[in-house]
C-alpha atoms as a PDB file:
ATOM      1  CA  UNK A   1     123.662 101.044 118.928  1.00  0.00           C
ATOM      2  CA  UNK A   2     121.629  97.649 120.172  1.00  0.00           C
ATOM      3  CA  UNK A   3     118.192  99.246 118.879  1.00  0.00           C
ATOM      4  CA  UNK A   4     119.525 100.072 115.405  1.00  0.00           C
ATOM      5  CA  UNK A   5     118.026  97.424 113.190  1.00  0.00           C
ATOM      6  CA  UNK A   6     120.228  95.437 111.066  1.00  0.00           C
ATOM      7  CA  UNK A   7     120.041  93.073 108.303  1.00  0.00           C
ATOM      8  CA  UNK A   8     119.811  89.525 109.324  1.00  0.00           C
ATOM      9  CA  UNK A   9     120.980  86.584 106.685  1.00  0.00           C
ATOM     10  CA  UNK A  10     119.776  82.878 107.000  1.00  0.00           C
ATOM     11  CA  UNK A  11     122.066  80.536 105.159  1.00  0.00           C
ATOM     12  CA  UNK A  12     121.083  76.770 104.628  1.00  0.00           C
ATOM     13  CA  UNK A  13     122.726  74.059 102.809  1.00  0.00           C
ATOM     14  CA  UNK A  14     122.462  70.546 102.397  1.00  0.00           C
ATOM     15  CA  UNK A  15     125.117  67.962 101.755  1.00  0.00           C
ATOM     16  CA  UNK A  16     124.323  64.009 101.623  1.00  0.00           C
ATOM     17  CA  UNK A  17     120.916  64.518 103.090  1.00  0.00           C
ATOM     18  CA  UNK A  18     122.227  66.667 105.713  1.00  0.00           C
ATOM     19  CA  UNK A  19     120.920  69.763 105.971  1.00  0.00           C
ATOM     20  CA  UNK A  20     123.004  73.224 108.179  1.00  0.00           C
ATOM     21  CA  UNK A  21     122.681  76.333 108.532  1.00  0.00           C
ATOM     22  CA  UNK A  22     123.980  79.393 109.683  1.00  0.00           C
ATOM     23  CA  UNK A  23     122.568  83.308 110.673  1.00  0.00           C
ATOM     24  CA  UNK A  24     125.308  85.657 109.431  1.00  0.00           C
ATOM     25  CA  UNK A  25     124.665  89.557 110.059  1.00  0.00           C
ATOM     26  CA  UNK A  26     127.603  90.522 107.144  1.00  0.00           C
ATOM     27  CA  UNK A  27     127.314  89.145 104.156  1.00  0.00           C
ATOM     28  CA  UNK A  28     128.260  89.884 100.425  1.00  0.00           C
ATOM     29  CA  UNK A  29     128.279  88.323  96.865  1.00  0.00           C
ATOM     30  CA  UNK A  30     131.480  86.775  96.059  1.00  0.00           C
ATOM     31  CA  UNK A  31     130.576  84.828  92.381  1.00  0.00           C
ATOM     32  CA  UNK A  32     126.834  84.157  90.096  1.00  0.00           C
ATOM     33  CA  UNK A  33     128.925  81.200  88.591  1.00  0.00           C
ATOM     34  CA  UNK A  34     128.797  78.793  90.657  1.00  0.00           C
ATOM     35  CA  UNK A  35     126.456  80.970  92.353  1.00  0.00           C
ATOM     36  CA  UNK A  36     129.011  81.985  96.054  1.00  0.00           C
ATOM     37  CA  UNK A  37     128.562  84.381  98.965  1.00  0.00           C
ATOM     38  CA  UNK A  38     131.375  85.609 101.125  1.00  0.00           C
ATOM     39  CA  UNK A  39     130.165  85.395 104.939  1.00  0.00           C
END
């Protein structure tokens, strides 16, 4: 199973001029308005 590729999801954000991050490998679309994802 390790060789099977897989997606791979980079997820930045930046809050008072301090930007994060996280790399999520299961992610979905929660909401467009305000524009969500469910990680």
């Amino acid at each position: 199973m390790g060789r099977f590729a897989g997606a791979v999801h980079i997820i930045t954000t930046e809050e008072n001029g301090h930007p994060s991050g996280l790399i999520a490998t299961a992610v979905c679309s929660l909401s467009f308005d305000p524009p969500s994802v469910l990680v």
